[in-house]
C-alpha atoms as a PDB file:
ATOM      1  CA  UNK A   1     -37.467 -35.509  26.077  1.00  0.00           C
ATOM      2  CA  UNK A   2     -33.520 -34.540  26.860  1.00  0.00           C
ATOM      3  CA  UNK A   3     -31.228 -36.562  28.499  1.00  0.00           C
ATOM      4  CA  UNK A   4     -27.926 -35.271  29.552  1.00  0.00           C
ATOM      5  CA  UNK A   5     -25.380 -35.016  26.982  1.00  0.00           C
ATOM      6  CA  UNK A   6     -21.103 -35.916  27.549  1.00  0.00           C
ATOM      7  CA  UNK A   7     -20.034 -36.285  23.907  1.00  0.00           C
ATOM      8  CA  UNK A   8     -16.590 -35.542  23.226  1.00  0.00           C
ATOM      9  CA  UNK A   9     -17.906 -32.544  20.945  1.00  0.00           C
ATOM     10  CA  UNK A  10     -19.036 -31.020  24.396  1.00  0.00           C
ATOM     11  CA  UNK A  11     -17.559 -32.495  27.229  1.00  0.00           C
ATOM     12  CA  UNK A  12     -17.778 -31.474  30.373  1.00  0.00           C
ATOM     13  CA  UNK A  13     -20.885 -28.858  29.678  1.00  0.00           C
ATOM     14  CA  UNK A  14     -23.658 -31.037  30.925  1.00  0.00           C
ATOM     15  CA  UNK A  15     -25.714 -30.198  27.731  1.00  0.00           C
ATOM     16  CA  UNK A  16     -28.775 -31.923  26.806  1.00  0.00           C
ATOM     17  CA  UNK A  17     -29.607 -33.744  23.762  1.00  0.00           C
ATOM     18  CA  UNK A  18     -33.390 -34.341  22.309  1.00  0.00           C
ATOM     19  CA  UNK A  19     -33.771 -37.839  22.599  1.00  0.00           C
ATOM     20  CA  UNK A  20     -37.193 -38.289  20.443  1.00  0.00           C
ATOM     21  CA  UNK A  21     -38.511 -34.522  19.312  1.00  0.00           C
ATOM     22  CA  UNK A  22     -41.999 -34.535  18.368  1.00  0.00           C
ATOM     23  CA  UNK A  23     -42.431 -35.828  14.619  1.00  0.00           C
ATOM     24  CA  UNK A  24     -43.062 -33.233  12.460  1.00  0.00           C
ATOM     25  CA  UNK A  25     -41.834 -30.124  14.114  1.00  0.00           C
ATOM     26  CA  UNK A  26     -39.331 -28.008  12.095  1.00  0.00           C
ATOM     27  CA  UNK A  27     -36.062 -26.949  13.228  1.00  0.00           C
ATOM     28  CA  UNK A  28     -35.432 -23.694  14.748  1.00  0.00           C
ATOM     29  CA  UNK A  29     -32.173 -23.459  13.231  1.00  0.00           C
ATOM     30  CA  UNK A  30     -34.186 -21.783  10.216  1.00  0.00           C
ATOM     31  CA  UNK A  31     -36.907 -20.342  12.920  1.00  0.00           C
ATOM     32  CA  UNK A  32     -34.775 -17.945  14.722  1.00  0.00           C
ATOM     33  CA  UNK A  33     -36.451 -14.426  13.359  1.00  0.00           C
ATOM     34  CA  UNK A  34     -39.627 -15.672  14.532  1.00  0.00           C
ATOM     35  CA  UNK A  35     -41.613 -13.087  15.617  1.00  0.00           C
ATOM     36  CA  UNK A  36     -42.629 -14.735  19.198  1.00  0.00           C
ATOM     37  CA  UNK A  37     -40.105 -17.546  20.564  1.00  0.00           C
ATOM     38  CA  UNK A  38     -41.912 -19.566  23.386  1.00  0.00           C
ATOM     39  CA  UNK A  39     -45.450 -19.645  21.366  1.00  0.00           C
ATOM     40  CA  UNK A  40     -45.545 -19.873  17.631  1.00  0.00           C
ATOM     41  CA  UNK A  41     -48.906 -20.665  15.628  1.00  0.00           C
ATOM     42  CA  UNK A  42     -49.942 -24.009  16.837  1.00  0.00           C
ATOM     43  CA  UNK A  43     -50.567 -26.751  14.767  1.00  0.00           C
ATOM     44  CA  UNK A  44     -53.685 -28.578  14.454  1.00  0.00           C
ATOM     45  CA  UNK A  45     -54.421 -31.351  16.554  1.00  0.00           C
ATOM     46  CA  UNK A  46     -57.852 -33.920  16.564  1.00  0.00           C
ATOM     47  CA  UNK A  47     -60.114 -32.713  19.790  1.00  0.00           C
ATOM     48  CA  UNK A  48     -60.138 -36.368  21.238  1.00  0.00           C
ATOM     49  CA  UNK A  49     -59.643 -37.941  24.329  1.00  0.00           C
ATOM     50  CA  UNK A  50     -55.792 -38.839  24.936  1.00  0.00           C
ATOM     51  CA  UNK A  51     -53.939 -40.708  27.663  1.00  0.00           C
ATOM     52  CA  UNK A  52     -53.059 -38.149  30.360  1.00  0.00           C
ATOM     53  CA  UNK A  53     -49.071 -37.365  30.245  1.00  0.00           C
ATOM     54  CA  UNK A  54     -47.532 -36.880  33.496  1.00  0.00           C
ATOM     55  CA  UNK A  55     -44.153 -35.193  33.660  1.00  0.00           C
ATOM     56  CA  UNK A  56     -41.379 -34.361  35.325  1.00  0.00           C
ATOM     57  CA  UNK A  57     -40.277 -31.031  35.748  1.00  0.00           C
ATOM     58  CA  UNK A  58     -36.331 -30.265  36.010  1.00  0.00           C
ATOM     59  CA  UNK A  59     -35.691 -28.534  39.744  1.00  0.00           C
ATOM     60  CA  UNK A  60     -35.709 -24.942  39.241  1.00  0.00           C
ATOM     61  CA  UNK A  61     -32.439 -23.026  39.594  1.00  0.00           C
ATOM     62  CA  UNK A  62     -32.985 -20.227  41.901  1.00  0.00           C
ATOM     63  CA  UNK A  63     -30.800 -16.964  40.659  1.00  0.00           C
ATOM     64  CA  UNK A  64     -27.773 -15.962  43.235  1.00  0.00           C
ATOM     65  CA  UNK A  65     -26.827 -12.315  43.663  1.00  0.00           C
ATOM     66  CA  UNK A  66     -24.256 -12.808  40.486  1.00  0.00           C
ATOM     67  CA  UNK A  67     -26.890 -14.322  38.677  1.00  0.00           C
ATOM     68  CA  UNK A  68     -28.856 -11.833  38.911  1.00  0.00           C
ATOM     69  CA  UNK A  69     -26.982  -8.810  38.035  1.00  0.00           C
ATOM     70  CA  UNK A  70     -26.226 -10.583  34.637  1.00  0.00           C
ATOM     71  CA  UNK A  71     -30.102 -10.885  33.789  1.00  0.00           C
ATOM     72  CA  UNK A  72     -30.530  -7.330  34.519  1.00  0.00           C
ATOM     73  CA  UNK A  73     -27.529  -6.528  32.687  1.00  0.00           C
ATOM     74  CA  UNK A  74     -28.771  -8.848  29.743  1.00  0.00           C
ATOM     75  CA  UNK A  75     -32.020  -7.246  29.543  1.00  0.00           C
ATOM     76  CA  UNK A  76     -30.838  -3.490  29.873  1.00  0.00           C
ATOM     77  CA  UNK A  77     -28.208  -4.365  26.362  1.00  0.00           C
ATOM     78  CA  UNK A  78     -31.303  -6.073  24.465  1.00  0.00           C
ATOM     79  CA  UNK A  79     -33.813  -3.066  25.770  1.00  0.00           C
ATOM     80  CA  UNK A  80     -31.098  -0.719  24.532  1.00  0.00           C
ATOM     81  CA  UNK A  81     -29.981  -2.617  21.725  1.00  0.00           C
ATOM     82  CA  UNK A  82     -26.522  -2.060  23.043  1.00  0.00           C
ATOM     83  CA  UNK A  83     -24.097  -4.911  21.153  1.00  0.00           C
ATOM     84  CA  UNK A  84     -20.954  -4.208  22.689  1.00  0.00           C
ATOM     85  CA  UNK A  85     -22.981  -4.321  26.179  1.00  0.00           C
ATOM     86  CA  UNK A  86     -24.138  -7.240  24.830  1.00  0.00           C
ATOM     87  CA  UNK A  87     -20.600  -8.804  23.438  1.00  0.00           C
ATOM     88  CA  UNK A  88     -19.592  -8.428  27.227  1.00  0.00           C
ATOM     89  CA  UNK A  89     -21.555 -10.909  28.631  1.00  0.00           C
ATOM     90  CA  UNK A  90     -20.895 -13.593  25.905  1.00  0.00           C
ATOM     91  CA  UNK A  91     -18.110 -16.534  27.676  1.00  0.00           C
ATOM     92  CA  UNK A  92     -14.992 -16.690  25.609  1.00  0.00           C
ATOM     93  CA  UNK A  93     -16.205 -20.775  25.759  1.00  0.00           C
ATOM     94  CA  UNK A  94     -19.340 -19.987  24.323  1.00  0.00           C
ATOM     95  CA  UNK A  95     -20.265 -22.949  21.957  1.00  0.00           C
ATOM     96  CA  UNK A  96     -23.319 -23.595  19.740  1.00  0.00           C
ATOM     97  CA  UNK A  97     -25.018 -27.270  19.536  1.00  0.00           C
ATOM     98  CA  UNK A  98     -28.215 -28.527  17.752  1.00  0.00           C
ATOM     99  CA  UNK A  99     -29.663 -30.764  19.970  1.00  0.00           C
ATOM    100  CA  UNK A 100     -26.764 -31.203  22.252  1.00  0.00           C
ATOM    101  CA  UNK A 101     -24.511 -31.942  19.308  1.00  0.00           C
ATOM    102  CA  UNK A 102     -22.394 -29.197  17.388  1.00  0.00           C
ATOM    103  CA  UNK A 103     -24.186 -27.359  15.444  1.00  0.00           C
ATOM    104  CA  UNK A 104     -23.777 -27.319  11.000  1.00  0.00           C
ATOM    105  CA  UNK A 105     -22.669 -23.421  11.051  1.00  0.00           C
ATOM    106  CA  UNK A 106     -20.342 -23.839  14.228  1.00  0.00           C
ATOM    107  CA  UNK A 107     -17.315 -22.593  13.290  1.00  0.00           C
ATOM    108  CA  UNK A 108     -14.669 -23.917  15.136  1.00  0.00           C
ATOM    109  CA  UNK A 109     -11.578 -21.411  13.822  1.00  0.00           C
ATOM    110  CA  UNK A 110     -13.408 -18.374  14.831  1.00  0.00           C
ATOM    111  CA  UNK A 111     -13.982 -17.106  17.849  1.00  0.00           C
ATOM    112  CA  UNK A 112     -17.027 -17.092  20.464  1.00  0.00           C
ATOM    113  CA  UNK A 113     -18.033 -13.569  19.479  1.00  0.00           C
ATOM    114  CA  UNK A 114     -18.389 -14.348  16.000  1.00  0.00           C
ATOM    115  CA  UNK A 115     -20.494 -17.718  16.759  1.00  0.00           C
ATOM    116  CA  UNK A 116     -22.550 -16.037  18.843  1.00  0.00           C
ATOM    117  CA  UNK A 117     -23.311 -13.080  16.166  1.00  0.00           C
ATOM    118  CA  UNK A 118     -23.931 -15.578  13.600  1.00  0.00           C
ATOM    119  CA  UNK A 119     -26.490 -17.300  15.524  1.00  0.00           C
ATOM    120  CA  UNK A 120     -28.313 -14.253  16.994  1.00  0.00           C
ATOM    121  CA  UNK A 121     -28.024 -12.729  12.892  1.00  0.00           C
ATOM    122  CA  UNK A 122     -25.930  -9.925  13.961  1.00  0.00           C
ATOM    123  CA  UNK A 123     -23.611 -11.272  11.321  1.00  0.00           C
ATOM    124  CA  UNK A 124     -24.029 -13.717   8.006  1.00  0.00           C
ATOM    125  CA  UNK A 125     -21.788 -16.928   8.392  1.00  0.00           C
ATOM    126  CA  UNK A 126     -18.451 -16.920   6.684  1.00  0.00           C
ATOM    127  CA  UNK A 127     -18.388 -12.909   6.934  1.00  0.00           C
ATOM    128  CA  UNK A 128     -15.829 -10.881   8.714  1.00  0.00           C
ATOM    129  CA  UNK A 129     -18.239  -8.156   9.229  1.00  0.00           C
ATOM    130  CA  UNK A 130     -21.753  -7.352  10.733  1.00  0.00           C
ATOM    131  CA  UNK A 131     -24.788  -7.363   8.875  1.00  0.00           C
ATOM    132  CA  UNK A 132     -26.236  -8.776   5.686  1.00  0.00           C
ATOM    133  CA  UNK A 133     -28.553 -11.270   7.702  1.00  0.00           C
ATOM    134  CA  UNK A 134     -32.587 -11.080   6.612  1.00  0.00           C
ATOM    135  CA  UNK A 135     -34.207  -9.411  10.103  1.00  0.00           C
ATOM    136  CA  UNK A 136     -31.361  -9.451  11.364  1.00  0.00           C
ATOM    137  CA  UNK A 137     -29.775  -9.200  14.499  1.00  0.00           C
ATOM    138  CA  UNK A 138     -32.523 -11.239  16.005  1.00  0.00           C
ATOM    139  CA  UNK A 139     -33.476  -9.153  19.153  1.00  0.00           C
ATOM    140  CA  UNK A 140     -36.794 -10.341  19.917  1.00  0.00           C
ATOM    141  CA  UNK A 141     -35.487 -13.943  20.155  1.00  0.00           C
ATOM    142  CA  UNK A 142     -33.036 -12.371  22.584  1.00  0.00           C
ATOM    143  CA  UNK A 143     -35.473 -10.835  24.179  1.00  0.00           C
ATOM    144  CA  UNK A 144     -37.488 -13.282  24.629  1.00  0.00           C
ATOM    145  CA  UNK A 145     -34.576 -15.506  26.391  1.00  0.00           C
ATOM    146  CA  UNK A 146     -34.190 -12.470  28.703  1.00  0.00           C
ATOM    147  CA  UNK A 147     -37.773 -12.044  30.083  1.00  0.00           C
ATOM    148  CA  UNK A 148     -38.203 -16.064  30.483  1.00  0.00           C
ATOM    149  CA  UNK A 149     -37.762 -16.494  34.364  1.00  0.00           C
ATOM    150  CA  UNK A 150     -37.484 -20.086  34.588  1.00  0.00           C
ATOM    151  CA  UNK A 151     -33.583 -21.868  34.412  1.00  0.00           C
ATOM    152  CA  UNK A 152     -32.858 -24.902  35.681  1.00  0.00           C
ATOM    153  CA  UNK A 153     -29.400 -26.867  36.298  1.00  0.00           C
ATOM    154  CA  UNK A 154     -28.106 -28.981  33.247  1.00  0.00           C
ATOM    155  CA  UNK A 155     -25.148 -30.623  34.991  1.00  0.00           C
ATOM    156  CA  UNK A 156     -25.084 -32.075  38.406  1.00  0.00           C
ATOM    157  CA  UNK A 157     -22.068 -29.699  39.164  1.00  0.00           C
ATOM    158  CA  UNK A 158     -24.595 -26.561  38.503  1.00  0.00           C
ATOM    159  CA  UNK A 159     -21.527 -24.763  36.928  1.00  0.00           C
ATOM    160  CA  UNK A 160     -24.305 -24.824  33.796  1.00  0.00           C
ATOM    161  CA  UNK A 161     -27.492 -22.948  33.867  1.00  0.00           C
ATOM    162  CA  UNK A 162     -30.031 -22.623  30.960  1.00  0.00           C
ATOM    163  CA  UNK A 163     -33.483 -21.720  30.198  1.00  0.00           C
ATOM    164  CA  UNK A 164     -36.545 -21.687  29.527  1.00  0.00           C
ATOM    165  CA  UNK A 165     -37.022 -25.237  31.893  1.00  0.00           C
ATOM    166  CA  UNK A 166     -37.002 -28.540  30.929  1.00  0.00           C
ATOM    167  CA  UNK A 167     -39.056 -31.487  31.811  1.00  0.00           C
ATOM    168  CA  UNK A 168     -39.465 -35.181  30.532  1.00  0.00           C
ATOM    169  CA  UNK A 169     -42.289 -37.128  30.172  1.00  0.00           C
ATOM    170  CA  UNK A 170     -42.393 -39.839  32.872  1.00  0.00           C
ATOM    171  CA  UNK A 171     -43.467 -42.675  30.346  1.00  0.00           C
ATOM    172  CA  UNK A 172     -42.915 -42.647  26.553  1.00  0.00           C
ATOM    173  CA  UNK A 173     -45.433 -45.040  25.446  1.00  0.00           C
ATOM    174  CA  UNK A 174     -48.036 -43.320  27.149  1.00  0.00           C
ATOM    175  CA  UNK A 175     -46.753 -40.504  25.388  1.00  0.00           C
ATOM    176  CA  UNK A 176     -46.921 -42.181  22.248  1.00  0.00           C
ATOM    177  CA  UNK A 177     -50.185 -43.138  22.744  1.00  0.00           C
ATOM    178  CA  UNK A 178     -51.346 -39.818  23.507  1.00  0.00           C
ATOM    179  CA  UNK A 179     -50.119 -38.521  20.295  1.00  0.00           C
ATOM    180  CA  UNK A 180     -51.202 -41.014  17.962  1.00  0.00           C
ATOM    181  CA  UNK A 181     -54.900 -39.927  19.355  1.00  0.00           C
ATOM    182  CA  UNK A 182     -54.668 -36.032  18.745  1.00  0.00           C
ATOM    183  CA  UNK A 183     -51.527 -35.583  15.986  1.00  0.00           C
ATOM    184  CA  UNK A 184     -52.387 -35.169  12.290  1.00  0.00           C
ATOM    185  CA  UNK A 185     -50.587 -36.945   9.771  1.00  0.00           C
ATOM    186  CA  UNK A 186     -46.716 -36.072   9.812  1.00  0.00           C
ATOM    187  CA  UNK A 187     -47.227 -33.058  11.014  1.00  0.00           C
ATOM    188  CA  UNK A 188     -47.488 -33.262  14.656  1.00  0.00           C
ATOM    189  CA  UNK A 189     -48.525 -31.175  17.539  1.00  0.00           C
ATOM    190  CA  UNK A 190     -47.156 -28.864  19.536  1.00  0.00           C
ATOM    191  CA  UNK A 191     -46.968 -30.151  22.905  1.00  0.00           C
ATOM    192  CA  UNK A 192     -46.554 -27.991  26.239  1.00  0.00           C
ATOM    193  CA  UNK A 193     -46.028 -28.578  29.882  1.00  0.00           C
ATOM    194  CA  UNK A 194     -47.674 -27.250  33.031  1.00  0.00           C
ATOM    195  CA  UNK A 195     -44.460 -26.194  35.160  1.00  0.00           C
ATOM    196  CA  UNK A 196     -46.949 -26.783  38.698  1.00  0.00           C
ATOM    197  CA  UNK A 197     -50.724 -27.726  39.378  1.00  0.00           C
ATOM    198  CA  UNK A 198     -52.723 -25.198  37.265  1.00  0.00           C
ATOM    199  CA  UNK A 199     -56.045 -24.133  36.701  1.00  0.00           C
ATOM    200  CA  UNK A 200     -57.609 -24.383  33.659  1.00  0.00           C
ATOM    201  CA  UNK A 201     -60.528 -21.650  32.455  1.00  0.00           C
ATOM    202  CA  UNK A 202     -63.190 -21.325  29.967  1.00  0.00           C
ATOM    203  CA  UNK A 203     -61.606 -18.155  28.345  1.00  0.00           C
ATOM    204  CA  UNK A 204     -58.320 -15.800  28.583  1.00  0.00           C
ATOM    205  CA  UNK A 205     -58.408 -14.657  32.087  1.00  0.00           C
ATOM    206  CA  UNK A 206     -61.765 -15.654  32.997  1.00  0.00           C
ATOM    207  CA  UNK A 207     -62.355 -14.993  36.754  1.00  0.00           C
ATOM    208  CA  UNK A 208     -65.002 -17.430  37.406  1.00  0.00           C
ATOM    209  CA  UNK A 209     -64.554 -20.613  38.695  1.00  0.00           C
ATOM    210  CA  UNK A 210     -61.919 -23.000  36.994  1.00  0.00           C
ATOM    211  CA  UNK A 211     -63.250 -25.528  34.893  1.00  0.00           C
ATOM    212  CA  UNK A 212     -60.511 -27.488  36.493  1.00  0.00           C
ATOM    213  CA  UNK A 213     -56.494 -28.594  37.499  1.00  0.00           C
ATOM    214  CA  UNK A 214     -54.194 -30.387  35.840  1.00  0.00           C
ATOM    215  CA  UNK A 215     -51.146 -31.646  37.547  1.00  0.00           C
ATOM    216  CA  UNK A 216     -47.269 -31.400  35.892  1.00  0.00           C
ATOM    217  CA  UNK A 217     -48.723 -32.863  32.414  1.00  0.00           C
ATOM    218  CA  UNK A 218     -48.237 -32.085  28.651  1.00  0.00           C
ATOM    219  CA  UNK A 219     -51.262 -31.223  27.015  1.00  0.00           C
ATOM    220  CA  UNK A 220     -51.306 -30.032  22.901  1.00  0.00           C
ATOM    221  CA  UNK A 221     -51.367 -26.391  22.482  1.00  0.00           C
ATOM    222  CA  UNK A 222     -54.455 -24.843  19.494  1.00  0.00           C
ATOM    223  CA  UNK A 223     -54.306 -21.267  20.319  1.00  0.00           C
ATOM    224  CA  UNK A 224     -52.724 -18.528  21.655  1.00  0.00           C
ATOM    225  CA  UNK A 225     -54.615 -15.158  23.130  1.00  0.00           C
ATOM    226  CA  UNK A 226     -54.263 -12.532  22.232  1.00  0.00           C
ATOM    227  CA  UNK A 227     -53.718 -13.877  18.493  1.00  0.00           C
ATOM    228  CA  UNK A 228     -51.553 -12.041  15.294  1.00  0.00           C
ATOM    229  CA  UNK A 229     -52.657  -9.885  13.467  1.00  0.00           C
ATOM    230  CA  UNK A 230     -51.848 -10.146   9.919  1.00  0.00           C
ATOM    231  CA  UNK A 231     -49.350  -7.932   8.911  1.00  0.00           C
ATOM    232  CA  UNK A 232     -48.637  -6.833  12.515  1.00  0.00           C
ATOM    233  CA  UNK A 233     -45.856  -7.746  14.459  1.00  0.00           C
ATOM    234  CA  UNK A 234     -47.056 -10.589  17.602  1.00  0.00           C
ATOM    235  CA  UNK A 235     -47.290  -9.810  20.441  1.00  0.00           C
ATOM    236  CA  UNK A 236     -46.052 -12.161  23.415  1.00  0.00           C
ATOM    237  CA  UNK A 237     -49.506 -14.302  24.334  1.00  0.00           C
ATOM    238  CA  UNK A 238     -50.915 -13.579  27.897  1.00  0.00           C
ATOM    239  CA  UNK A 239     -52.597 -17.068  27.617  1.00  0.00           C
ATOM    240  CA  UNK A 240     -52.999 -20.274  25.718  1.00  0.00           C
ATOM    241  CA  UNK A 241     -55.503 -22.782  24.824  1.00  0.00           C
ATOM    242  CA  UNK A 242     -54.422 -26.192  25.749  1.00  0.00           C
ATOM    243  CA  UNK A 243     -55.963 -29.611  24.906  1.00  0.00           C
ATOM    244  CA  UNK A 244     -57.056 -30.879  27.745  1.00  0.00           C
ATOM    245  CA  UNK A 245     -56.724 -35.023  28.091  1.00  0.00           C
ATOM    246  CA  UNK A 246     -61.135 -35.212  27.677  1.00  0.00           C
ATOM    247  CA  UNK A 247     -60.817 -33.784  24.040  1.00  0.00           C
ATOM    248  CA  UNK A 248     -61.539 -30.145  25.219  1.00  0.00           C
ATOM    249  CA  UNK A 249     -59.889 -27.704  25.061  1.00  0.00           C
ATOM    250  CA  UNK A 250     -59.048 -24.759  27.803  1.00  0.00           C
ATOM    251  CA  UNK A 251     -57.348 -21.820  28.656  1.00  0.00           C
ATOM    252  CA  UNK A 252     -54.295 -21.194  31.420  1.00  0.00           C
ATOM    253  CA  UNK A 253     -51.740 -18.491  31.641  1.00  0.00           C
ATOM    254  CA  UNK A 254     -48.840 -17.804  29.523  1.00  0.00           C
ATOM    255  CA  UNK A 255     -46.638 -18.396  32.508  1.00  0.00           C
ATOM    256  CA  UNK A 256     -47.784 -21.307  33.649  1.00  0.00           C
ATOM    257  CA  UNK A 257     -46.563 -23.608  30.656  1.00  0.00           C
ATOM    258  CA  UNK A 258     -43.198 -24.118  28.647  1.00  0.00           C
ATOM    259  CA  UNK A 259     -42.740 -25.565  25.408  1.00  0.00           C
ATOM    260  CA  UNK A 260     -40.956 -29.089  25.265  1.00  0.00           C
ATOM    261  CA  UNK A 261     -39.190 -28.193  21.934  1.00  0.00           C
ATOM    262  CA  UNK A 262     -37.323 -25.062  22.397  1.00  0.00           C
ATOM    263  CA  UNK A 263     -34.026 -23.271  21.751  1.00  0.00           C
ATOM    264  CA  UNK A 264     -32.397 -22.791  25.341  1.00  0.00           C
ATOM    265  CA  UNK A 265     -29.904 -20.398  26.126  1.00  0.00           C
ATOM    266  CA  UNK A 266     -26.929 -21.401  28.976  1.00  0.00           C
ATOM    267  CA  UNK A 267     -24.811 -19.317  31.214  1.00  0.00           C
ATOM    268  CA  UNK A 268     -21.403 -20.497  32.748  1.00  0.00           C
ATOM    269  CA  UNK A 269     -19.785 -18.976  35.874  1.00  0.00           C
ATOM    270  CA  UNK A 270     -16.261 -17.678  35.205  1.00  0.00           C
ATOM    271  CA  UNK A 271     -13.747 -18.385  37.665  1.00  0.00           C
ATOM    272  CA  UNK A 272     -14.084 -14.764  38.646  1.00  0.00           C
ATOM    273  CA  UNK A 273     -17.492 -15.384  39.907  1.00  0.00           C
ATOM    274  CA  UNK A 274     -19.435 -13.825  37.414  1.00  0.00           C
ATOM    275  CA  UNK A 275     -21.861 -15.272  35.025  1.00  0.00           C
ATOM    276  CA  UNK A 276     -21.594 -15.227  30.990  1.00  0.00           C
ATOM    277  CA  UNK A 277     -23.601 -16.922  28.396  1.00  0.00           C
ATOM    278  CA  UNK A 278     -21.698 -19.795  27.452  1.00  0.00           C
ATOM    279  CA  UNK A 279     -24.209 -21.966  25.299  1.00  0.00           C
ATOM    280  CA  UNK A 280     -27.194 -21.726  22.543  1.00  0.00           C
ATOM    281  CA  UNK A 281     -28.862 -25.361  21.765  1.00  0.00           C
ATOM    282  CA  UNK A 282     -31.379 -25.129  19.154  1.00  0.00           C
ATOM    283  CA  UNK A 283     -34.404 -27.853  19.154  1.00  0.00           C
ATOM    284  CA  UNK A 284     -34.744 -28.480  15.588  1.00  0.00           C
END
């Protein structure tokens, strides 16, 4: 799970580093185009029993006014597809790190702009001009940055924001345990976190009674509701089916879990007061 980062590459941003990424998982470095960002096809896990795996989750950053009207103004550029609206709120600082470190296709003689339209495909690396990226520029993954609610602080200073929220598992081994009951082979399993006590039901948005609640734990994801269509473009799950620490499997809301491997997105005050996006570290 990440641990705060101070390597000379980026020091001073509070940026976290994976520490031990699930085995298995590719990197999103080559994932960005995905059609959904916080829930991609889940990979297939054994329905055993596992060790339950308590987490912590990171303190929530609660949005100021200033914080706010960036969000809003995020989300109107990405609903409008606006790029120069978009170029605005980009931090003339704005770096990009794989796992905390600097990422391969940083380039460190250009510009923020241009970093951040290679990463986001509005532009192909190398190029002096926009386009020529496959699916290309990458809205949805912007998009889907912009309608996650949950930030937390990644520097004791707070001067660094990011999002989706973090957590960490509060002991490894048991972790380790837990996956070497339910993972496959090399290719590993997707593991989520409850972000508060949840209930767990029988079926997407069943109203009857919860089967029952799980604390702050990370549970194996094998499904997502409503599910793709072939040949259509996904839509952004409501809920997901979870693998619950008896070897069955459940259903909670969307909203109520985060992914531990994940891209995050990070916002910097200026010293004017305002806020800008200022980093992009991608989990692979």
């Amino acid at each position: 799970m990440p641990e705060p980062s101070q390597n000379a590459g980026l020091a001073g941003t509070g940026a976290y580093r994976w520490r031990r990424p699930p085995r298995g998982l590719p990197g999103t470095a080559t994932l960005l185009a995905a059609a959904t960002f916080a829930f991609a096809a889940p990979a297939a896990s054994k329905k055993v029993p596992y060790p339950e795996v308590k987490v912590t989750v990171n303190e929530a950053y609660k949005p100021d006014p200033a914080f706010e009207k960036m969000r809003g103004a995020f989300a109107t550029s990405i609903a409008k597809k606006d790029v120069a609206a978009l170029m605005e709120l980009v931090a003339p600082t704005f770096i990009w790190t794989a796992n905390g470190q600097p990422a391969d296709e940083l380039d460190l003689g250009r510009d923020a702009l241009f970093n951040f339209k290679v990463v986001f495909g509005f532009r192909a690396p190398g190029k002096d001009e926009d386009g020529g990226v496959e699916n290309g520029p990458f809205w949805d993954k912007l998009g889907e940055f912009a309608a996650d609610p949950t930030y937390y602080k990644a520097n004791e200073a707070g001067s660094l924001v990011c999002g989706p929220i973090a957590a960490e598992v509060v002991d490894d081994d048991v972790f380790e345990q837990a996956r070497k009951k339910v993972e496959i082979g090399d290719e590993g399993a997707d593991w989520y976190f409850t972000l508060a006590e949840t209930s767990v039901a029988k079926a997407p948005g069943d109203a009857g009674a919860p089967l029952a609640k799980v604390g702050t734990v990370a549970m194996p994801l094998v499904g997502v509701y409503p599910p793709a269509e072939q040949g259509q473009p996904a839509a952004r799950p409501t809920h997901v089916e979870v693998l619950l620490p008896s070897g069955k499997s459940a259903w909670v809301p969307a909203a109520s879990a985060s992914p531990f491997v994940s891209d995050r997105l990070c916002y910097a005050r200026t010293p004017s007061g305002e806020w800008k996006i200022a980093l992009m570290d991608q989990a692979n």
